[in-house]
Protein backbone atom coordinates (compact mmCIF):
# COMPACT_ATOMS: atom_id res chain seq x y z
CA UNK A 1 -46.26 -2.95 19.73
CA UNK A 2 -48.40 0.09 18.85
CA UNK A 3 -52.01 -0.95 19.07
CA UNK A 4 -54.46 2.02 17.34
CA UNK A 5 -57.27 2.66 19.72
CA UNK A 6 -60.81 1.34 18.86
CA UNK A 7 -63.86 2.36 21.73
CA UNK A 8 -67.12 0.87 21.16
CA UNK A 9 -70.24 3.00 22.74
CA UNK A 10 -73.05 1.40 21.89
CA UNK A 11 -74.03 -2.68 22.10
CA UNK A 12 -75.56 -2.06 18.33
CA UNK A 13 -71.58 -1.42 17.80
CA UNK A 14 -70.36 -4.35 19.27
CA UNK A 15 -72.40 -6.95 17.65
CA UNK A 16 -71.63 -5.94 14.71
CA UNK A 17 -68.11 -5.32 14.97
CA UNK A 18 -67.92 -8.88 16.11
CA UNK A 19 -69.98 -10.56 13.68
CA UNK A 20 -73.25 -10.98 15.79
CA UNK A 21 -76.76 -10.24 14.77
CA UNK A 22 -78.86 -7.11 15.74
CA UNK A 23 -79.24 -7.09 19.72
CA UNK A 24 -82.37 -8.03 20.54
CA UNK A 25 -82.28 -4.87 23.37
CA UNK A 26 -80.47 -1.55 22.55
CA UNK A 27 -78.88 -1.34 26.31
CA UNK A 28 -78.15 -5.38 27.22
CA UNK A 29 -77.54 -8.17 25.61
CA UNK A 30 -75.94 -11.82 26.12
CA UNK A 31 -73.15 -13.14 24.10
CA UNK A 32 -72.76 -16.98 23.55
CA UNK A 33 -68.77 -16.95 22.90
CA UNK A 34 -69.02 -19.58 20.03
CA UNK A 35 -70.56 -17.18 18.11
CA UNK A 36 -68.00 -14.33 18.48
CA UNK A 37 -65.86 -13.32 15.23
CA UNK A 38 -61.89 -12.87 16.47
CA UNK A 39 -58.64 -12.88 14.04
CA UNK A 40 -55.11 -11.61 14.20
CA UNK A 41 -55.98 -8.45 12.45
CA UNK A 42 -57.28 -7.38 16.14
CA UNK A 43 -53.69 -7.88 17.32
CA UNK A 44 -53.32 -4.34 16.10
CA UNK A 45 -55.90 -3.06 17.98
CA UNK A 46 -56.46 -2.08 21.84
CA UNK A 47 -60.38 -1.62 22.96
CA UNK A 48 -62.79 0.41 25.52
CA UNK A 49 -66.23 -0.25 25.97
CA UNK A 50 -68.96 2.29 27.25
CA UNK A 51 -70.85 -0.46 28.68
CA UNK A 52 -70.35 -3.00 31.57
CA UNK A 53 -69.54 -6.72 31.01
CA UNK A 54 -69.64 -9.68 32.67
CA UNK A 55 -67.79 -12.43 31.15
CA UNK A 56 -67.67 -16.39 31.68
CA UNK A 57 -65.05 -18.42 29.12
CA UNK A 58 -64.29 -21.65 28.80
CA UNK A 59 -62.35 -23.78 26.57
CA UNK A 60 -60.18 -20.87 24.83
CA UNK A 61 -56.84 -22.86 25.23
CA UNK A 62 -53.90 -20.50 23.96
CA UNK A 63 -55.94 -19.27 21.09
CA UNK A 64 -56.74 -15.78 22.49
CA UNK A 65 -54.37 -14.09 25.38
CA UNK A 66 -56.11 -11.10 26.92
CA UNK A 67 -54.04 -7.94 27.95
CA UNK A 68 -54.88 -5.97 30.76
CA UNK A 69 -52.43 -2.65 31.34
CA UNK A 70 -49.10 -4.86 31.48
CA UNK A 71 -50.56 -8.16 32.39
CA UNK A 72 -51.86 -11.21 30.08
CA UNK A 73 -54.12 -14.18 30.49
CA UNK A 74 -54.23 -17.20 29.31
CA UNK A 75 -58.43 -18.30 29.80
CA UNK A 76 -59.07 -21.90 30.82
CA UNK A 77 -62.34 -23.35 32.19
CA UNK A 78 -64.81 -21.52 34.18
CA UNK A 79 -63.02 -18.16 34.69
CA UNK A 80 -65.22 -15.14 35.26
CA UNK A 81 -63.76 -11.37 34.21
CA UNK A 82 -65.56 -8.32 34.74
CA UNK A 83 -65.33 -4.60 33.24
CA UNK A 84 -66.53 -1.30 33.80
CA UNK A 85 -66.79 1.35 31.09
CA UNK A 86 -63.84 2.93 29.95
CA UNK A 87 -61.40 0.87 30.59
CA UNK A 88 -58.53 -0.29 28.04
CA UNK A 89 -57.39 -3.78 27.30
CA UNK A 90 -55.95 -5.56 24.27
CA UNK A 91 -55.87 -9.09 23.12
CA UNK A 92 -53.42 -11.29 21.11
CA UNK A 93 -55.29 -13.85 18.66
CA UNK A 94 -52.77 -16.89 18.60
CA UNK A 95 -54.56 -18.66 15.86
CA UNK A 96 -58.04 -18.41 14.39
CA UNK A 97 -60.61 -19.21 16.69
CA UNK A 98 -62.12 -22.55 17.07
CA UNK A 99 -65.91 -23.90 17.34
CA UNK A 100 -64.72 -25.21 20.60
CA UNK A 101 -64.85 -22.24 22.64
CA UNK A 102 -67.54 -21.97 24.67
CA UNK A 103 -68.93 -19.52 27.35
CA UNK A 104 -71.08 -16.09 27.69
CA UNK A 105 -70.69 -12.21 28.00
CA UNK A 106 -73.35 -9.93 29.41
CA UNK A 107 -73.72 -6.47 28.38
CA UNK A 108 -74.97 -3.83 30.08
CA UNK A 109 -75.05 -0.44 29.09
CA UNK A 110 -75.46 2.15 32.15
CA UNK A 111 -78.62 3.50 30.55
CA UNK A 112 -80.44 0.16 31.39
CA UNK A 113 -79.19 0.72 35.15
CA UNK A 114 -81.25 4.31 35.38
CA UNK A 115 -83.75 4.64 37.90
CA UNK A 116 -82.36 1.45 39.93
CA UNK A 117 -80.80 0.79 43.12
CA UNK A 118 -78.17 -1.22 40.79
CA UNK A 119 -77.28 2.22 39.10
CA UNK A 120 -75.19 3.38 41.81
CA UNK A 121 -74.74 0.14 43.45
CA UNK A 122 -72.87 -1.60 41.00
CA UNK A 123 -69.83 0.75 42.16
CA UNK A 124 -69.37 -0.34 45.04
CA UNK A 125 -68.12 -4.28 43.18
CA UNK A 126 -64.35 -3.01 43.23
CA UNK A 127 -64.22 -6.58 41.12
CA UNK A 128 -64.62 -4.83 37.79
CA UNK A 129 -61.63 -3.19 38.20
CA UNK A 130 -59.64 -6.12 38.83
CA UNK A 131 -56.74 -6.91 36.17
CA UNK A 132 -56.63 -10.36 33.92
CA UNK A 133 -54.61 -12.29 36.40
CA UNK A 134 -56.89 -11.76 39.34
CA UNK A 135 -60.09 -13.37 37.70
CA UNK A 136 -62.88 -15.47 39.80
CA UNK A 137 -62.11 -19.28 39.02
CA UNK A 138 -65.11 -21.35 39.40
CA UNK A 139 -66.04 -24.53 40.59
CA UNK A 140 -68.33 -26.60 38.75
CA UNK A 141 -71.29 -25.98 41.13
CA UNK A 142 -70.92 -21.95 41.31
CA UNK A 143 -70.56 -22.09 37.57
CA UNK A 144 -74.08 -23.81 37.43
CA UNK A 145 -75.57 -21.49 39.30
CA UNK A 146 -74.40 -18.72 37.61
CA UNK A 147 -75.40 -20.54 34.24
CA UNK A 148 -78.82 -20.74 35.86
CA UNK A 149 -78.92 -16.92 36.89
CA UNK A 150 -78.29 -16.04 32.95
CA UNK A 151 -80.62 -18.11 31.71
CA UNK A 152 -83.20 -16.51 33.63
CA UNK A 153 -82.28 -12.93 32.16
CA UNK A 154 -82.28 -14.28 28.55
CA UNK A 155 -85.39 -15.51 28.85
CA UNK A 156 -86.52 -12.74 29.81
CA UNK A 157 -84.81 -10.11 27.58
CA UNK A 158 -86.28 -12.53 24.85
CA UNK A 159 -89.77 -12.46 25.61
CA UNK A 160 -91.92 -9.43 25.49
CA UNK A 161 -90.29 -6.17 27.03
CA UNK A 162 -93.26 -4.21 29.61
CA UNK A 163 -92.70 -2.12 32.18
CA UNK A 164 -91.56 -5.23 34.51
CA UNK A 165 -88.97 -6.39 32.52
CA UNK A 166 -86.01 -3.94 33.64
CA UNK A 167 -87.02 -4.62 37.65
CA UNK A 168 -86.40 -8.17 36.83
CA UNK A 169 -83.52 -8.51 34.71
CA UNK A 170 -81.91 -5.87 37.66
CA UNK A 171 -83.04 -8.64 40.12
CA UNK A 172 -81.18 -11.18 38.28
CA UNK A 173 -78.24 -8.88 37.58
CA UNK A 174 -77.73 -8.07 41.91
CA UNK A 175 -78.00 -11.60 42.80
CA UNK A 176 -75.41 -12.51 39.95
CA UNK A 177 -73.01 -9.60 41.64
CA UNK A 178 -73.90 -11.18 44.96
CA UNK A 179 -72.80 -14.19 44.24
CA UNK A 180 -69.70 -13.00 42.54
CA UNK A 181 -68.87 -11.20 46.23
CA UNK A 182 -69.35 -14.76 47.97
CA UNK A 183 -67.15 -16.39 45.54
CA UNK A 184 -64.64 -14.11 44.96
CA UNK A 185 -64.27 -14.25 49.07
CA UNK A 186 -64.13 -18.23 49.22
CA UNK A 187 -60.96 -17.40 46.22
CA UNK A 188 -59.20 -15.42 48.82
CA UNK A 189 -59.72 -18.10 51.63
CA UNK A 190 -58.98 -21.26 49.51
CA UNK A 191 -55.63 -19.33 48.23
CA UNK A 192 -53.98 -18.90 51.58
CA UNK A 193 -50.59 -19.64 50.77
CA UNK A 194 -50.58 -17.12 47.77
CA UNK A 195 -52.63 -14.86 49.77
CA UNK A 196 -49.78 -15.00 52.37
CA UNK A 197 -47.37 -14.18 50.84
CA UNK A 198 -48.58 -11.17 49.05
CA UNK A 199 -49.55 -10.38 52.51
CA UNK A 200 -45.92 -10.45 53.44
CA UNK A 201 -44.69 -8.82 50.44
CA UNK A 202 -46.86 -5.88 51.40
CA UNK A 203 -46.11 -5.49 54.80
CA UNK A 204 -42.29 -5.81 53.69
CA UNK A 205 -42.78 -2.32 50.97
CA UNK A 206 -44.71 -0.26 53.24
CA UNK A 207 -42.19 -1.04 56.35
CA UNK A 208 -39.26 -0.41 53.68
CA UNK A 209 -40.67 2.64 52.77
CA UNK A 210 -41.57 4.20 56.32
CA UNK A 211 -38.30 2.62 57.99
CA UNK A 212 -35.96 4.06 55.56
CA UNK A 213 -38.37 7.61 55.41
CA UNK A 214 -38.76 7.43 51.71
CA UNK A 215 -41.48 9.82 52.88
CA UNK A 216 -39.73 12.85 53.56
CA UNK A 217 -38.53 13.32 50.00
CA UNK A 218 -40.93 11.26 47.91
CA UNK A 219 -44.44 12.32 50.02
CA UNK A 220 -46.95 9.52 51.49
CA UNK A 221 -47.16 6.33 49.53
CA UNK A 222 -50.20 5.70 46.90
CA UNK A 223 -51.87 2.66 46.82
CA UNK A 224 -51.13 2.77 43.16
CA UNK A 225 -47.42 3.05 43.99
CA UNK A 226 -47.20 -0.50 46.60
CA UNK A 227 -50.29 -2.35 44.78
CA UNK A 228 -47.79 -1.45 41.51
CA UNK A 229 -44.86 -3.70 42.92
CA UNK A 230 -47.28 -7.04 44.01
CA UNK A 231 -47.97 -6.44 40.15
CA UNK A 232 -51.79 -5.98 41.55
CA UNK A 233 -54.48 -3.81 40.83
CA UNK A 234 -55.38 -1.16 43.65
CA UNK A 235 -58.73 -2.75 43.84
CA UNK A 236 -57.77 -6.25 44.45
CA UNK A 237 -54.94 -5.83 46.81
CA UNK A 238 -57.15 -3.94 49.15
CA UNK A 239 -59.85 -6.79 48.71
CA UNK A 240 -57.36 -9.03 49.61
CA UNK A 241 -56.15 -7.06 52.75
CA UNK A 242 -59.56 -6.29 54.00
CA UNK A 243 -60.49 -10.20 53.41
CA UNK A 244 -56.96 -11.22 55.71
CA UNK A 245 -57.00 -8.07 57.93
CA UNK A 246 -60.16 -6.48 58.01
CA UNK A 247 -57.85 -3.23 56.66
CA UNK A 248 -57.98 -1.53 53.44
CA UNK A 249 -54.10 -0.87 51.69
CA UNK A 250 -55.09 3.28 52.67
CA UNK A 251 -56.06 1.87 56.22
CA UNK A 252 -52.81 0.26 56.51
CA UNK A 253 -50.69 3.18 55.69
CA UNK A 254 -52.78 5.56 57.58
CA UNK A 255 -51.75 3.33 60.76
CA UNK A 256 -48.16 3.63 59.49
CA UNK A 257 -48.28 7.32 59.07
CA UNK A 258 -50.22 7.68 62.88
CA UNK A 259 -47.59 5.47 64.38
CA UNK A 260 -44.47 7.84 63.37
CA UNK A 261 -46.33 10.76 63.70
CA UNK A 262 -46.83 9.64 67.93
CA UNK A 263 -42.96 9.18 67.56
CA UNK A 264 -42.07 12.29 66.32
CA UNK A 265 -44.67 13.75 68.65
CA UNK A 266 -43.42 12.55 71.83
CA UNK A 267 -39.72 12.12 71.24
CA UNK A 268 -38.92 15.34 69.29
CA UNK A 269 -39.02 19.24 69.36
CA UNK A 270 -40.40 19.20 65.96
CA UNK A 271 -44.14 21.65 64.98
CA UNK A 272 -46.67 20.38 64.02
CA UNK A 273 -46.50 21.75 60.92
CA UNK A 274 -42.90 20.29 60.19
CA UNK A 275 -43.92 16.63 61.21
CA UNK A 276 -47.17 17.22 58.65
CA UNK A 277 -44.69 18.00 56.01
CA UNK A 278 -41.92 15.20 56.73
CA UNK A 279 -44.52 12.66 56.46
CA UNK A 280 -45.64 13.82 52.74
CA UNK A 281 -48.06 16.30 53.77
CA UNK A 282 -48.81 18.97 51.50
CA UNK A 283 -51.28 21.07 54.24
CA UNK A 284 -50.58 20.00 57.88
CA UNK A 285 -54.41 20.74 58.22
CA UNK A 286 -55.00 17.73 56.30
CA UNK A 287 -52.19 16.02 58.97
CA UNK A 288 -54.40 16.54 61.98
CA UNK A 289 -57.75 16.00 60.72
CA UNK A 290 -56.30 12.42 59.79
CA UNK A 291 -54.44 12.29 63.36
CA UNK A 292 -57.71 13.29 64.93
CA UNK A 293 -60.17 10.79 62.59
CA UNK A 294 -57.37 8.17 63.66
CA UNK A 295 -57.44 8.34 67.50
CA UNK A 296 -60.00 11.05 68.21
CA UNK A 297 -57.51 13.79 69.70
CA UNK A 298 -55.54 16.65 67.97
CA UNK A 299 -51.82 16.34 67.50
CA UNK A 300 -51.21 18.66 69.84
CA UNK A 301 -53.28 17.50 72.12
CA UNK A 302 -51.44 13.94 72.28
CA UNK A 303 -48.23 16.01 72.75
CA UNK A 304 -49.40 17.90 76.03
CA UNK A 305 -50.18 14.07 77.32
CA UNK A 306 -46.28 13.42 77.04
C-alpha cells in the first residue's frame, strides 16, 4: 500500500497533529499515550520526525501495529522504542483507540541538546536505530525506575525554566540512556537461546559467502547485506555480536577477509594488487592498510616470512 509521506519538524507540529495541547517547551516535551489522537485515516500515511523520541507503551493490544522498513510490531506491556531524526516508519490503526492505553513518549528536539556533552553523545546509543522487533522489554522494576527518571524531567520542564533547567533535564536524559545500555545488555544475556542462534545463522552467511568466494564477483560483504538476511537492523546485530563475541559484524568480516588474504599470500603466486581486488577491493591501498591495522605488518611483508 502507498502511504503519502508526512515529516513533522517541530514538537509545536506534533502536538497538534495529534490532538495535544500547546507544548509547554518549544524543543521537549512528554507525551502521556492516553492522551494521543490515532485513527485509520493514518493508515495512509508513513511519518519522520526531526526530533528524538523515547517511547514506553503499554496496554496497546492489537489496536495499533507499528511498521518499521519491512517489519511490524505488535506493543504489549512495558516495551521501550527509540528514534532518531529522520527516520521513516508507518503504523496500521486496527480499530479506534481505546482509554486503556497507557504509557509515555519523550521528545527531544536536537536544539535542546546544544552546548551539551549529550549533543554528540547521544550518537554513540546505536539503540535508536534499532527496528520494531528488536525493542527493550522491561521488567516491572526497570520500568519503575525509568517511570521515576521521567517524572523527575516533567517536573522540571513544568516548573520555572532558568538557566539550570537544560543541565538538569540533560542529567536526567544520560542516566535514562544509561540505563537503557544496562538493560538492553541484560536482553541480550537473558535471550541466549535466540541470541544463539542468530549467532549461528551469522557465522553460517559470512562462511557461505567467503567459502564459496561470492567475493570475487560481488565485492566484500556489507553489514547491510548479512544483517539484511537475520531480518536485523545493522545496529542491533552488531550489538548483539559485540555483547556474545566482543566483535562488531565489520570486525568479523575483517577477520574473514585477513584470514584468506594469509592464504592467498602464502600459498599462491598471486600480486598484491590481484589478491586486493579478488577479495572486493576497489584500491589495493585500502587492502594493506586494513592487512597492516589487522596484524601490524604489510602484505608483503607477511609474504617474505613464507
Amino acid at each position: 500500500m502507498s502511504r503519502e509521506l508526512h515529516p513533522i519538524n517541530t514538537i509545536h507540529q506534533y502536538h497538534k497533529v495529534r490532538g495535544l495541547g500547546k507544548p509547554l517547551h518549544p524543543l521537549i516535551s512528554i507525551v502521556d499515550y492516553s492522551q494521543l489522537k490515532v485513527s485509520k485515516e493514518d493508515n495512509l500515511k508513513s511519518w519522520t520526525y526531526n526530533f528524538y523520541t523515547i517511547s514506553l507503551k503499554r496496554n496497546f493490544e492489537s489496536a495499533i501495529k507499528m511498521n518499521y522498513g519491512q517489519q511490524e510490531y505488535d506493543y504489549d506491556e512495558g516495551i521501550m522504542f527509540f528514534m532518531a531524526p529522520g527516520q521513516l516508519f508507518s503504523f496500521d490503526v486496527n480499530e479506534e483507540t481505546s482509554h486503556e492505553k497507557s504509557g509515555w513518549m519523550i521528545l527531544i528536539h536536537p536544539d535542546f541538546l546544544l552546548g551539551t556533552t549529550l549533543a554528540k553523545s547521544i550518537r554513540k546509543y546505536e539503540f535508536f536505530s534499532y527496528a520494531t522487533h528488536e525493542a527493550l522489554f522491561l521488567s516491572e522494576k526497570e520500568e519503575q525506575l525509568l517511570n521515576t527518571i521521567i517524572a523527575n524531567i516533567e517536573a522540571e520542564y513544568q516548573s520555572v525554566i532558568d538557566k539550570h533547567s537544560q543541565q538538569i533535564i540533560v542529567t536526567q536524559l544520560e542516566t535514562l540512556l544509561a540505563y537503557s545500555s544496562r538493560f538492553y545488555e541484560r536482553q541480550f544475556a537473558t535471550r541466549i537461546p535466540m541470541s544463539h542462534h542468530i549467532l549461528e545463522r551469522f557465522e553460517e552467511i559470512i562462511n557461505d559467502y567467503f567459502k564459496d568466494e561470492k567475493y570475487i564477483e560481488q565485492g566484500l560483504p556489507s553489514v547491510k547485506n548479512i544483517a539484511d538476511q537475520l531480518y536485523l537492523s545493522p545496529n542491533y546485530l552488531s550489538s548483539l555480536l559485540r555483547h556474545l563475541t566482543g566483535q562488531t559484524t565489520q570486525q568479523h568480516i575483517h577477520v574473514k577477509l585477513i584470514n584468506i588474504a594469509k592464504q592467498k599470500l602464502s600459498t599462491t603466486d598471486l600480486s598484491i594488487s590481484q589478491i586486493a581486488y579478488e577479495l572486493g577491493f576497489e584500491y589495493p591501498q585500502s587492502f594493506s592498510n586494513l592487512f597492516k591495522s589487522k596484524t601490524n605488518i604489510s602484505p608483503s611483508e607477511f609474504r617474505k616470512s613464507f
